[in-house]
N, C-alpha and C. Protein backbone atom coordinates (compact mmCIF):
# COMPACT_ATOMS: atom_id res chain seq x y z
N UNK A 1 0.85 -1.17 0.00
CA UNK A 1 0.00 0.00 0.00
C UNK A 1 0.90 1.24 0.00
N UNK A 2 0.22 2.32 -0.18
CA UNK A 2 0.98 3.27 -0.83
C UNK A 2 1.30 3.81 0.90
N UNK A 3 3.03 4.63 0.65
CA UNK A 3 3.34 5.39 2.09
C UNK A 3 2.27 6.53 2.43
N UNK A 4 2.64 7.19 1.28
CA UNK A 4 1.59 8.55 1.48
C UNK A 4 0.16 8.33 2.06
N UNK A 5 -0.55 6.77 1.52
CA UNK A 5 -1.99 6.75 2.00
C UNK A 5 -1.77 6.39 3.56
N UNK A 6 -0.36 5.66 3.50
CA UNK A 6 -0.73 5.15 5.56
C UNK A 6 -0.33 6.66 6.30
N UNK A 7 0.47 7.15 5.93
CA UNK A 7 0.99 8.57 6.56
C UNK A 7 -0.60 9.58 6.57
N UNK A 8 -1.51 9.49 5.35
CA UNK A 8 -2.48 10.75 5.43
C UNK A 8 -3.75 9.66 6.39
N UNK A 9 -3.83 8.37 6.50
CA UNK A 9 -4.87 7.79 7.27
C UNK A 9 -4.04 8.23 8.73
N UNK A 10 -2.97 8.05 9.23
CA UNK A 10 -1.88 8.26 10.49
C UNK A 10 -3.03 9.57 10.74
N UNK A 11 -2.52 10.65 10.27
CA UNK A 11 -3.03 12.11 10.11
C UNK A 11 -4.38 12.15 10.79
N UNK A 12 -5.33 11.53 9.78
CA UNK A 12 -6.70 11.62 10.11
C UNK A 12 -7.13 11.14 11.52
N UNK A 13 -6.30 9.56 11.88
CA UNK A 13 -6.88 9.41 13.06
C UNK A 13 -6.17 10.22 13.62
N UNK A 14 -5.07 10.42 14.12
CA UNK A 14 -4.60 11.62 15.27
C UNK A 14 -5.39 12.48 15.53
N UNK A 15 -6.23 13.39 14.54
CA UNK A 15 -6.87 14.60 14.33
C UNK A 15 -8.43 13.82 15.02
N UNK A 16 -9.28 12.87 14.55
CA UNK A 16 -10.15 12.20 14.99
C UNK A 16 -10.20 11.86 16.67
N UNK A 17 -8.89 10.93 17.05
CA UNK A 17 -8.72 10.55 18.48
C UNK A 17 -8.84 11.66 19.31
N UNK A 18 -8.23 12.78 18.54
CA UNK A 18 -8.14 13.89 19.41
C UNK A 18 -9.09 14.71 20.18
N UNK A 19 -10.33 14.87 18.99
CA UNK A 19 -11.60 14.92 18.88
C UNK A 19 -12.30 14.46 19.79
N UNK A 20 -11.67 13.12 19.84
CA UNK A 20 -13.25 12.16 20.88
C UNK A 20 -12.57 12.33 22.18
N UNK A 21 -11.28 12.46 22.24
CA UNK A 21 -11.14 12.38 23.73
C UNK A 21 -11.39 13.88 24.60
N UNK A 22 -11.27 14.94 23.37
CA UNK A 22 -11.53 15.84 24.19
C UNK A 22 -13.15 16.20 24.54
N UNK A 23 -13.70 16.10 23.51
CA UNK A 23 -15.54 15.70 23.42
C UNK A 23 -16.62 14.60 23.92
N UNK A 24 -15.98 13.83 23.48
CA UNK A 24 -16.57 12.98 23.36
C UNK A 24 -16.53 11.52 24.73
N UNK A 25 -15.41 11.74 25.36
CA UNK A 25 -15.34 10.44 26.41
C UNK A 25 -15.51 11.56 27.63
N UNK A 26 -16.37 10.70 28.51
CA UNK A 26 -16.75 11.60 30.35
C UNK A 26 -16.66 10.71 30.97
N UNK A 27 -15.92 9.88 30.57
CA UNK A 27 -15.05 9.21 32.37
C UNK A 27 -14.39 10.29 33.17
N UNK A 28 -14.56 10.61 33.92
CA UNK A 28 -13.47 11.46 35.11
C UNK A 28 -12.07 11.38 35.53
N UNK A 29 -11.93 9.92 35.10
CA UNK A 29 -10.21 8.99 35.62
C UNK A 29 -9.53 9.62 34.21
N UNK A 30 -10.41 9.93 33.35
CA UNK A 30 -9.06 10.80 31.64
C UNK A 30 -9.04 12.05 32.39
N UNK A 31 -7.80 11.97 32.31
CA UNK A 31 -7.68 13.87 32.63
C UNK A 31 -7.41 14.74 31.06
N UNK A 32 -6.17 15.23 31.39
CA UNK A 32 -5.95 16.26 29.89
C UNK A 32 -5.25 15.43 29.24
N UNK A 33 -5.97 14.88 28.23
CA UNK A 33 -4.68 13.91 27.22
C UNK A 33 -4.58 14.34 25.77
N UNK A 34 -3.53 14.38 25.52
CA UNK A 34 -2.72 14.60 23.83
C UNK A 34 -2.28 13.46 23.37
N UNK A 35 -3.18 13.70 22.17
CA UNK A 35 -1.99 12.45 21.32
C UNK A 35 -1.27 13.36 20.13
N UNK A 36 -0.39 12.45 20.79
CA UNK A 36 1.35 13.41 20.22
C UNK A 36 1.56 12.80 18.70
N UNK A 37 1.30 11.09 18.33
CA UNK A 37 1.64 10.73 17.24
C UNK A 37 0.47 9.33 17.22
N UNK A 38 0.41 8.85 16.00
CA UNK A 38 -0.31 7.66 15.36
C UNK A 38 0.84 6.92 14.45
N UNK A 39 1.10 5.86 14.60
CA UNK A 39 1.89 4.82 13.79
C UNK A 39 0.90 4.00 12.95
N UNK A 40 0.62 3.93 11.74
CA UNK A 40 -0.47 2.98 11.18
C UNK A 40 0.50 1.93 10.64
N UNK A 41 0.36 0.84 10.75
CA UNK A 41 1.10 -0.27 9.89
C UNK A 41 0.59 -0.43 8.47
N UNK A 42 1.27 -0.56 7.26
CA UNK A 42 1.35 -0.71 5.85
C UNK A 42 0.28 -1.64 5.41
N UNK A 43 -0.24 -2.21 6.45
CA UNK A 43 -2.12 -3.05 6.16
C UNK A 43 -3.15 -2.15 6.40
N UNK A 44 -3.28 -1.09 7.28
CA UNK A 44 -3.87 -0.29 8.10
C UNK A 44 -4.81 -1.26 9.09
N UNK A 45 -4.21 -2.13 10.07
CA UNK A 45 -4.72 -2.85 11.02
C UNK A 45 -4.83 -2.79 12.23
N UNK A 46 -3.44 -1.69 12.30
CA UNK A 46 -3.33 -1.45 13.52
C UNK A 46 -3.19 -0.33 13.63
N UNK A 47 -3.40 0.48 14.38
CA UNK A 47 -2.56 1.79 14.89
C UNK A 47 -1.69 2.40 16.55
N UNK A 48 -0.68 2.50 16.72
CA UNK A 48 -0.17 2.90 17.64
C UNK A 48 -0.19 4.01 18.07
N UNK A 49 -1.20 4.52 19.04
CA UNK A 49 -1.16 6.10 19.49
C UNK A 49 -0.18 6.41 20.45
N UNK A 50 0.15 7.08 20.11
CA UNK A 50 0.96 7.60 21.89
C UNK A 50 0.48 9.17 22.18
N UNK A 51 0.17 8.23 23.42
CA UNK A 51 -0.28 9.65 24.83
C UNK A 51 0.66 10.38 25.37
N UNK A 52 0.31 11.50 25.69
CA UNK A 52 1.19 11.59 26.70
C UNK A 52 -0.44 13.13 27.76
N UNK A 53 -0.23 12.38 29.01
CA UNK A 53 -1.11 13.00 30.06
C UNK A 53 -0.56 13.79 31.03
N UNK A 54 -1.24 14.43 31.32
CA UNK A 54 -0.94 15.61 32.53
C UNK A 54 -1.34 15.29 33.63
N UNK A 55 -0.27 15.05 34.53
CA UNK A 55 -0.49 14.82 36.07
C UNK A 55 0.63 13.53 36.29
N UNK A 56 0.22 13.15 37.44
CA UNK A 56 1.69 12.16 38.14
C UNK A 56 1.08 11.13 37.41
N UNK A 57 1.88 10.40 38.10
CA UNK A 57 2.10 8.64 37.46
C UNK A 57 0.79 8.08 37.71
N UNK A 58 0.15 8.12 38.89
CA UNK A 58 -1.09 7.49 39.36
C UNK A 58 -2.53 7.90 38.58
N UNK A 59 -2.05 9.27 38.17
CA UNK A 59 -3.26 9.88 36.94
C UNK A 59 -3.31 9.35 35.88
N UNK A 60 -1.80 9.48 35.38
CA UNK A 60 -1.62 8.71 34.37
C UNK A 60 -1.51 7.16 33.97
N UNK A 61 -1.84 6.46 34.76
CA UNK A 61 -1.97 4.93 34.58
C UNK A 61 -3.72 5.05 34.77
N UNK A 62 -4.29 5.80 35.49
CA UNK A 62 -5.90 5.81 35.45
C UNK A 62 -5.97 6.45 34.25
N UNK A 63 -5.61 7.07 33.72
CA UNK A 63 -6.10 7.48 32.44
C UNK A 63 -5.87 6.55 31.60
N UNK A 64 -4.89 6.09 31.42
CA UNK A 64 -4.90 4.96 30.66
C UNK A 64 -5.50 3.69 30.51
N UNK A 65 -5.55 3.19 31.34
CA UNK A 65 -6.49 2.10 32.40
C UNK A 65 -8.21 2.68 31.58
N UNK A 66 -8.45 4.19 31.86
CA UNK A 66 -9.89 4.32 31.41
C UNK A 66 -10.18 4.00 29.62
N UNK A 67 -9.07 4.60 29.18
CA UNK A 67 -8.91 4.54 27.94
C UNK A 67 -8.98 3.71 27.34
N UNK A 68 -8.28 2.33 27.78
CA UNK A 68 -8.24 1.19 27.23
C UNK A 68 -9.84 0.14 27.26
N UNK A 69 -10.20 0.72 28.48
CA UNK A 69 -11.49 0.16 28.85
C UNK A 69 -12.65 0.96 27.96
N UNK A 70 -12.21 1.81 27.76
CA UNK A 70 -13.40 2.94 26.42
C UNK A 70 -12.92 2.54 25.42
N UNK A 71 -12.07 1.88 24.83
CA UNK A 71 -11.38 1.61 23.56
C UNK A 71 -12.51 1.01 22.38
N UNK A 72 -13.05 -0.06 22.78
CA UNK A 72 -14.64 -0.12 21.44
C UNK A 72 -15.38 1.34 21.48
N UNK A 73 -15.73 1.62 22.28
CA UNK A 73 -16.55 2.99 21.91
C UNK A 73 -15.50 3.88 20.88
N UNK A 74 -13.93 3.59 21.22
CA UNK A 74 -13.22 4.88 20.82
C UNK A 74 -13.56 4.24 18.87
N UNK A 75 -12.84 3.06 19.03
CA UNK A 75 -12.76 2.33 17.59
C UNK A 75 -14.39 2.65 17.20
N UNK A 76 -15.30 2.25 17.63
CA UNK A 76 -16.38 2.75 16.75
C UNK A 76 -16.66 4.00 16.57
N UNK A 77 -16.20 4.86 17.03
CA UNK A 77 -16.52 6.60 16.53
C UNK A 77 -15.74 6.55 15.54
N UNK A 78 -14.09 6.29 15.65
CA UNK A 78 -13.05 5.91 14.78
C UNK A 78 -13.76 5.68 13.18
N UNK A 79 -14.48 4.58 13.46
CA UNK A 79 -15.29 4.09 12.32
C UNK A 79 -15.90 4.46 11.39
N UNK A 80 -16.86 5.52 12.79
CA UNK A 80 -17.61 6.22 12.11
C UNK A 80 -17.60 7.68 10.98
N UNK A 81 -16.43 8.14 11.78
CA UNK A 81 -15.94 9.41 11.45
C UNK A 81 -14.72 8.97 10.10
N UNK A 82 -14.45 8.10 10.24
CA UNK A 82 -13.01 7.72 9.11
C UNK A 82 -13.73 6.61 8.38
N UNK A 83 -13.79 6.97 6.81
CA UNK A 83 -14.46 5.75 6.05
C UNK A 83 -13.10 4.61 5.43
N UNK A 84 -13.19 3.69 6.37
CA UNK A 84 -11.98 3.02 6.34
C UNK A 84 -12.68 1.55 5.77
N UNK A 85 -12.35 0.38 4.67
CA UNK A 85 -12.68 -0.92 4.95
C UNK A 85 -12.91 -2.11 6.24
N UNK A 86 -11.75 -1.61 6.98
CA UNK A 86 -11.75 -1.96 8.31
C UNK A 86 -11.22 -0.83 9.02
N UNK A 87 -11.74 -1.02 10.50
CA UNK A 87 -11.12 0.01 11.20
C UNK A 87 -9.71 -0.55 11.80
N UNK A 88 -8.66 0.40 11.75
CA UNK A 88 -7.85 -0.46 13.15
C UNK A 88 -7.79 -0.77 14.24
N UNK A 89 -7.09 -1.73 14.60
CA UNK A 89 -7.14 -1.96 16.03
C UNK A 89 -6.52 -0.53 16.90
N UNK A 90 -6.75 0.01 17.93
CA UNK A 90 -6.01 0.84 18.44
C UNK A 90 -4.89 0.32 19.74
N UNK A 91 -3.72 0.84 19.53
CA UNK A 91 -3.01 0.12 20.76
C UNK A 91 -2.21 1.81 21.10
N UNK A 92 -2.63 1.86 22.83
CA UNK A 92 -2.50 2.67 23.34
C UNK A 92 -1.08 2.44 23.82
N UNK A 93 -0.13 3.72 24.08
CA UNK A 93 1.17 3.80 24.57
C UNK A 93 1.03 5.48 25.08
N UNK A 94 1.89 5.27 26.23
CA UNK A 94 2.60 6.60 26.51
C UNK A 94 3.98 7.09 25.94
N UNK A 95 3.96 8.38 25.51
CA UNK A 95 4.97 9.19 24.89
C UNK A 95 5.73 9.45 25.98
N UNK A 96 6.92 9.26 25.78
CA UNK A 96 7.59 9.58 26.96
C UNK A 96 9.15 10.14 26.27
N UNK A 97 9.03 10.67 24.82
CA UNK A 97 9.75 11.66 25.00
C UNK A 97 9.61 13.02 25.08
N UNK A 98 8.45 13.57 25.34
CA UNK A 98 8.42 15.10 25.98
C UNK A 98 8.64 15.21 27.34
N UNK A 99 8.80 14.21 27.88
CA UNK A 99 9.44 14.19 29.47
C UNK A 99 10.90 13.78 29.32
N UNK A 100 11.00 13.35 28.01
CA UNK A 100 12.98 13.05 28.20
C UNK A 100 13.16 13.93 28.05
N UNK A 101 12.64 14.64 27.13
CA UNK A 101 13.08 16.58 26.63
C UNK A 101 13.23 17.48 27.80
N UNK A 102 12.44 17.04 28.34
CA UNK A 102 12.76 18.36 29.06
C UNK A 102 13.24 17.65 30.23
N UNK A 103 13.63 16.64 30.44
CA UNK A 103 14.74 16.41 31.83
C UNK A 103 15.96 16.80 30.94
N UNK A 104 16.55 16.55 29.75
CA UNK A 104 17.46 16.82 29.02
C UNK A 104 18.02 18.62 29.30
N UNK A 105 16.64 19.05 29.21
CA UNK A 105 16.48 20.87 28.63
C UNK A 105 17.05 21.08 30.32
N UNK A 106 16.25 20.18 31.41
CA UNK A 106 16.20 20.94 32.90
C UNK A 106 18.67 20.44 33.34
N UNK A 107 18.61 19.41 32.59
CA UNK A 107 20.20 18.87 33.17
C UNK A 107 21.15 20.14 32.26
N UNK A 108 20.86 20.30 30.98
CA UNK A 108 21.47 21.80 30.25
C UNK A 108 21.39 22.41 30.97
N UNK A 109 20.18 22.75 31.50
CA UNK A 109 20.51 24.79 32.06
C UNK A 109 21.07 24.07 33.22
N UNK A 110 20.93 23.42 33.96
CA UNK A 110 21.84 23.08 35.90
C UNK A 110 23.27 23.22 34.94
N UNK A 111 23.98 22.75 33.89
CA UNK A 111 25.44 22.46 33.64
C UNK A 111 25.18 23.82 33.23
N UNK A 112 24.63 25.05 32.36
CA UNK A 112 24.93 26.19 32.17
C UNK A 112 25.27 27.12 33.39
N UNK A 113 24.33 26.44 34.12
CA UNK A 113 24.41 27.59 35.65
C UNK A 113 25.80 27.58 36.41
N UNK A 114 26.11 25.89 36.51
CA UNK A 114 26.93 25.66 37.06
C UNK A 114 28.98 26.68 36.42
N UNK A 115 28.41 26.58 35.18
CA UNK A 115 29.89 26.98 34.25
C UNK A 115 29.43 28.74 34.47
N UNK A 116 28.29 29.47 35.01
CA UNK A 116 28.43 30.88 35.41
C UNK A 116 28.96 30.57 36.41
């Protein structure tokens, strides 16, 4: 299958997921979640989102935890909203390099401070 079509389906769901989680899901255990990226595999069967949530570790495993448990509702909006042959499976992950970034950004400035 063509790159360009898995890269512009990638696109759509990101833009879609984004949608439902900020609208559309009222569990209380999701707090503020971004999805940072979508990986679609070259079948379009699967897709890999990665999260990344606001708040400590314990928020963020309940958010996830809720997410995964809303996951048919998510895939059928998915469905609905994206005219796909099949939908993909969704497999949830946390992003965890905007927290390497900036432990990276926070260890720079301590070694800048340190060399004033």
């Amino acid at each position: 299958m063509s790159n360009v079509r898995v890269h512009r389906v990638g696109e759509q769901l990101k833009k879609e997921l984004s949608a439902i989680f900020q609208r559309d899901l009222k569990d209380p255990r999701i707090g503020f979640v971004t999805v940072t990226a979508v990986e679609v595999t070259g079948d379009l069967q699967q897709a890999k989102v990665y999260l990344t949530v606001l708040g400590n570790e314990g928020q963020k495993e309940e958010s996830l935890e809720a997410i995964e448990k809303a996951s048919g509702f998510i895939r059928s909006e998915v469905g609905r909203r994206i005219r796909l042959r099949h939908t993909p499976e969704l497999i949830f992950k946390f992003d965890e390099s905007i927290e390497y970034g900036s432990k990276i950004e926070k260890l720079l400035s301590d070694l800048n401070r340190k060399e004033d």
